[in-house]
Protein backbone atom coordinates (compact mmCIF):
# COMPACT_ATOMS: atom_id res chain seq x y z
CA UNK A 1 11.80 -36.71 -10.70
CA UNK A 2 9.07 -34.77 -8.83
CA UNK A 3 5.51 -36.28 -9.98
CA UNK A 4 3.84 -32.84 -8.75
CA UNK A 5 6.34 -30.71 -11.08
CA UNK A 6 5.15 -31.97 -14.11
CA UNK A 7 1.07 -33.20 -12.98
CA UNK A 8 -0.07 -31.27 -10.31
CA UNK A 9 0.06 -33.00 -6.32
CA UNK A 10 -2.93 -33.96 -7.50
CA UNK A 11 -1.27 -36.60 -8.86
CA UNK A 12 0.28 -37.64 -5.36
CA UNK A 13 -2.78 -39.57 -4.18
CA UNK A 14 -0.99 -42.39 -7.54
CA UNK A 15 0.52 -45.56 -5.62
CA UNK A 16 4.38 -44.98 -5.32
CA UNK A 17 5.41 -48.10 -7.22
CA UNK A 18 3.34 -46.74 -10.01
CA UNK A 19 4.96 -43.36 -10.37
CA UNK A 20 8.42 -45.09 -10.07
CA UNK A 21 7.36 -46.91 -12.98
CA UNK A 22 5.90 -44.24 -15.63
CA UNK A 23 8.25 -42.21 -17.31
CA UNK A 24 6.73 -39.38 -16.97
CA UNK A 25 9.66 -36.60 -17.90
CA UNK A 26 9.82 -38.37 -21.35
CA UNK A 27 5.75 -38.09 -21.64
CA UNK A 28 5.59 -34.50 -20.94
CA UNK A 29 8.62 -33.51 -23.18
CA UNK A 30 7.29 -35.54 -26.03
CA UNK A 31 3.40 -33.56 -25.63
CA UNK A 32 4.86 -30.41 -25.30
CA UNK A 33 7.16 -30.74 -28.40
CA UNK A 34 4.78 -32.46 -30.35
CA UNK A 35 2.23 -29.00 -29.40
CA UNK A 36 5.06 -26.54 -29.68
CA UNK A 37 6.05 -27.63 -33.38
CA UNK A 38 2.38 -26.75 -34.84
CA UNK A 39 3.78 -22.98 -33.82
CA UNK A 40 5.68 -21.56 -36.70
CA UNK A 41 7.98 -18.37 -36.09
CA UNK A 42 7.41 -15.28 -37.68
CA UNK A 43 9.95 -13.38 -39.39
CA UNK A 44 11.44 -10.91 -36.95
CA UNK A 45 9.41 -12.21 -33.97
CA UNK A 46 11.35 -11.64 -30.43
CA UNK A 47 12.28 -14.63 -28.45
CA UNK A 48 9.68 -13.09 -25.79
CA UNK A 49 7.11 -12.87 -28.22
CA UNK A 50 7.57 -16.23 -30.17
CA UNK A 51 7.59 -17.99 -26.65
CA UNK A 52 4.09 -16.10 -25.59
CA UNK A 53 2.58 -16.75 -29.17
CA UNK A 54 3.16 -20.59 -28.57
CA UNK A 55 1.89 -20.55 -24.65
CA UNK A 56 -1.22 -19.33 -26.40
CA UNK A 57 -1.31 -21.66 -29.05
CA UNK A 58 -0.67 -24.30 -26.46
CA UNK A 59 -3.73 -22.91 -24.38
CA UNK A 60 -5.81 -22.62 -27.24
CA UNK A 61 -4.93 -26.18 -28.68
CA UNK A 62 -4.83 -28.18 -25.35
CA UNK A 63 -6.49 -26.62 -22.02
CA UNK A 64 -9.35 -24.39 -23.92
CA UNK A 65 -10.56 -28.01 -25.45
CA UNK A 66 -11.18 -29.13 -22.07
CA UNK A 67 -13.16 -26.25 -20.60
CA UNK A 68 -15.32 -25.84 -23.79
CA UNK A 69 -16.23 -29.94 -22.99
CA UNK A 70 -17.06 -29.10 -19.59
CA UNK A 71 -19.28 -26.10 -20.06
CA UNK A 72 -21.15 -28.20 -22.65
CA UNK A 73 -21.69 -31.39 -20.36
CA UNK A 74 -22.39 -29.13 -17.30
CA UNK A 75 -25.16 -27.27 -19.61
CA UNK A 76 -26.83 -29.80 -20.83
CA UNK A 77 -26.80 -31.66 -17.39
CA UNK A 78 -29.20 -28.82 -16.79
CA UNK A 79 -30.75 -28.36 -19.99
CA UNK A 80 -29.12 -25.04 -20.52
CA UNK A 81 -27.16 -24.05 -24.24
CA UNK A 82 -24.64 -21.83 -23.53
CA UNK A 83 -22.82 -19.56 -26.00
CA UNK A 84 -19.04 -18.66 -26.29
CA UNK A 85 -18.62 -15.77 -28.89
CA UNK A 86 -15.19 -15.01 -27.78
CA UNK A 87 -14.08 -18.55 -28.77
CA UNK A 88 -15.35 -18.16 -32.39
CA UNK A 89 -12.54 -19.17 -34.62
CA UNK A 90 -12.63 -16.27 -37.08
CA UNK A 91 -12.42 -13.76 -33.85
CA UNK A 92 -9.36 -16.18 -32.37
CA UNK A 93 -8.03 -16.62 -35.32
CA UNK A 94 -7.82 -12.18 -35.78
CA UNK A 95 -6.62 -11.66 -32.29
CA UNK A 96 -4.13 -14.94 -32.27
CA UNK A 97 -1.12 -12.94 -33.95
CA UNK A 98 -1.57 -9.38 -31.99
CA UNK A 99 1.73 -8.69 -30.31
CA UNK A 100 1.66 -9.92 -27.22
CA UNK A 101 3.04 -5.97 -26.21
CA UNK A 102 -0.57 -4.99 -27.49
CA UNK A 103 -2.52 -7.94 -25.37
CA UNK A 104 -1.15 -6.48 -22.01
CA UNK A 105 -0.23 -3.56 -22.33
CA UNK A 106 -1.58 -2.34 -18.92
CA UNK A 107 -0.34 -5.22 -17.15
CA UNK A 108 -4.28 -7.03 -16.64
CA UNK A 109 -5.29 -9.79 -18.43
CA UNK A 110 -7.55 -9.92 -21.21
CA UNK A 111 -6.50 -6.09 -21.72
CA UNK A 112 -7.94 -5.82 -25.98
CA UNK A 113 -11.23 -7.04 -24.34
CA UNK A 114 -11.30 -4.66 -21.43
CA UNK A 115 -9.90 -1.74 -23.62
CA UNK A 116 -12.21 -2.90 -27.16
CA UNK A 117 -15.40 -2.61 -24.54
CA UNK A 118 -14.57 -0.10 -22.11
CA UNK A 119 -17.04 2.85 -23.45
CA UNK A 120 -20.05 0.05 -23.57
CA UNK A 121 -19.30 -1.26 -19.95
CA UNK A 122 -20.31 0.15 -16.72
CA UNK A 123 -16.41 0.89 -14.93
CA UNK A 124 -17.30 -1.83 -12.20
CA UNK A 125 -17.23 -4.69 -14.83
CA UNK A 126 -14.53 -2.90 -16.75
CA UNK A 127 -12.60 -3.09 -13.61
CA UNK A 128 -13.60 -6.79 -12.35
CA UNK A 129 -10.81 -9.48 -11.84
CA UNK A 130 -11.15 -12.41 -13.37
CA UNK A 131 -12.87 -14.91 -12.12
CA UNK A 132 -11.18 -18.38 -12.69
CA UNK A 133 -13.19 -20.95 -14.80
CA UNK A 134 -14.08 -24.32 -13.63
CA UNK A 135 -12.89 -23.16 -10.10
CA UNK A 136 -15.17 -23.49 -7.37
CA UNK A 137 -14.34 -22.41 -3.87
CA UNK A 138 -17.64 -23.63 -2.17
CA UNK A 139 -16.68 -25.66 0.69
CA UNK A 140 -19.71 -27.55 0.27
CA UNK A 141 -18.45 -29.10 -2.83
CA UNK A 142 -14.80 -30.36 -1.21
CA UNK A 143 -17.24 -31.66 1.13
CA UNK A 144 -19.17 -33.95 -1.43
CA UNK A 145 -15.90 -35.16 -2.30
CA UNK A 146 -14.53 -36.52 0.59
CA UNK A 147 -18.34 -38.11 1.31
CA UNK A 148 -17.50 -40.02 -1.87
CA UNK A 149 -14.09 -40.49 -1.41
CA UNK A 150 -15.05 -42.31 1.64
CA UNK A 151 -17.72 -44.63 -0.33
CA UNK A 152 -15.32 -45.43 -2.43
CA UNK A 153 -12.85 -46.83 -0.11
CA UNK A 154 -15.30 -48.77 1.55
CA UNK A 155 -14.68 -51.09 -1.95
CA UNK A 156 -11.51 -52.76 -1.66
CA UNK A 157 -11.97 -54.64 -4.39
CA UNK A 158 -12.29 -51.97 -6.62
CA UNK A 159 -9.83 -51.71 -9.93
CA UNK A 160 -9.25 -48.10 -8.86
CA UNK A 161 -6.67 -49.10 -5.83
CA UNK A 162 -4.13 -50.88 -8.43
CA UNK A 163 -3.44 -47.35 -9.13
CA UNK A 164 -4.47 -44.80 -6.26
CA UNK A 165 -2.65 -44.91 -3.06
CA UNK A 166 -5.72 -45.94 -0.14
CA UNK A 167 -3.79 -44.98 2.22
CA UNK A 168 -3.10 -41.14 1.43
CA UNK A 169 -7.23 -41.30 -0.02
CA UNK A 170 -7.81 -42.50 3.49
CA UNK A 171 -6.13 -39.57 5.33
CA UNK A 172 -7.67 -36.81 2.94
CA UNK A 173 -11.33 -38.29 2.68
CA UNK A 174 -11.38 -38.35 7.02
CA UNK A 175 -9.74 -35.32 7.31
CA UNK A 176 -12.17 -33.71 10.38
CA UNK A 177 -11.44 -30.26 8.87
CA UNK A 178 -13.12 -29.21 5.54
CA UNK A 179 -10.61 -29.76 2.40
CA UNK A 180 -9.31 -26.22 1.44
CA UNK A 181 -6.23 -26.69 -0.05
CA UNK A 182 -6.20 -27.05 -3.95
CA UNK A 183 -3.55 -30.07 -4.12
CA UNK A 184 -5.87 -32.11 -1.56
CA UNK A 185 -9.06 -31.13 -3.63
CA UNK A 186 -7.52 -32.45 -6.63
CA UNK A 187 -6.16 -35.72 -5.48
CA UNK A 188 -9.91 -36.37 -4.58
CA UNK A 189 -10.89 -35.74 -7.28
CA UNK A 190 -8.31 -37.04 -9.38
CA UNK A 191 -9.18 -40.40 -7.56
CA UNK A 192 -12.79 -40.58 -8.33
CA UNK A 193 -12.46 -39.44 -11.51
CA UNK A 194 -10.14 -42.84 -12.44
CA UNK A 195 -12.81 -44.87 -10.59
CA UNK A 196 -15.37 -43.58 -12.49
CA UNK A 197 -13.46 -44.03 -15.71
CA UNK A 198 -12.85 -47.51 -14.58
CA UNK A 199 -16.38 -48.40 -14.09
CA UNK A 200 -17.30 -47.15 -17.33
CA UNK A 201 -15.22 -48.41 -19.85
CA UNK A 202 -13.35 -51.24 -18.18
CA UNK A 203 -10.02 -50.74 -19.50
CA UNK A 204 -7.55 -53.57 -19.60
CA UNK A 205 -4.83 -51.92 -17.38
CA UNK A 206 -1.73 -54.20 -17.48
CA UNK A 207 0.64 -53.10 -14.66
CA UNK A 208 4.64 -54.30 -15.06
């Protein structure tokens, strides 16, 4: 089974005896059918449209949880209160059951938006592509991760390397060229995210 189909390479930078141990087919076939069965279908829904309505319930349920908790711990790590009025449940609730024929009908995403607002917006950010949320391209910022990557190894002792592979940290953190590819980035910080999780809340991990 390919760790990377299901996670992400990300999820590469995990020791190989660990990944060999996790069944990790079975874990993402129970989430998703556990998150596709809260999706009822509708009577004389298409299979295309059934299978779009649950990707967005899916998104709604699972990854738009995680970016609202971001935007409100990278707000008020600034002391900033930021406002989402598209995510207010009464308007997500409305749009939720549009046909999905009706949500792209020009072929763009977030085309009821565009189309709802296009005699109020200036054409330019009618026209804008969409900029991907929490993305960041700044190479300054792959960077800071490899400078901590690279503290981080210089603890062997740390918890964090019964589970993250130092070797392929090693390679990544010294690379002499910037980081620019996404699976690299995400190892990093895939690996410094279970250290810090470690040194947190001290989990008792019990490894067969």
């Amino acid at each position: 089974m390919s760790f990377g189909r299901h996670f992400g390479e990300d999820a590469e930078v995990l020791r190989p005896g660990l990944l060999d141990s996790l069944d990790l087919g079975g874990y993402v076939a129970d989430g998703y059918s556990t998150a596709a069965a809260g999706v009822r279908r509708l009577d004389g829904e298409s299979d295309f449209e059934y299978r779009m309505r649950r990707m967005s319930h899916l998104h709604l349920t699972r990854f738009v949880r995680i970016l609202l908790d971001r935007k409100d711990r990278a707000s008020m790590a600034v002391g900033l209160e930021v406002r989402v009025p598209f995510c207010d449940h009464r308007l997500v609730e409305y749009v939720y059951n549009t046909p999905w024929a009706l949500k792209s009908f020009d072929g763009r995403e977030k085309t009821l938006l565009r189309e709802a607002t296009a005699d109020v917006l200036p054409k330019s950010v009618y026209d804008r592509v969409k900029s991907p949320y929490p993305s960041t391209q700044d190479p300054k910022y792959a960077a800071a991760l490899q400078d901590q990557a690279k503290d981080l190894l210089t603890r062997p002792g740390h918890p964090v390397f019964d589970l993250v592979d130092r070797g392929r940290l090693h390679a990544v953190a010294h690379r002499a060229q910037p980081v620019h590819g996404q699976a690299e980035r995400r190892g990093l910080e895939r690996a410094l995210d279970l250290a810090l999780w470690l040194d947190m809340y001290r989990p008792d991990i019990r490894l067969a």
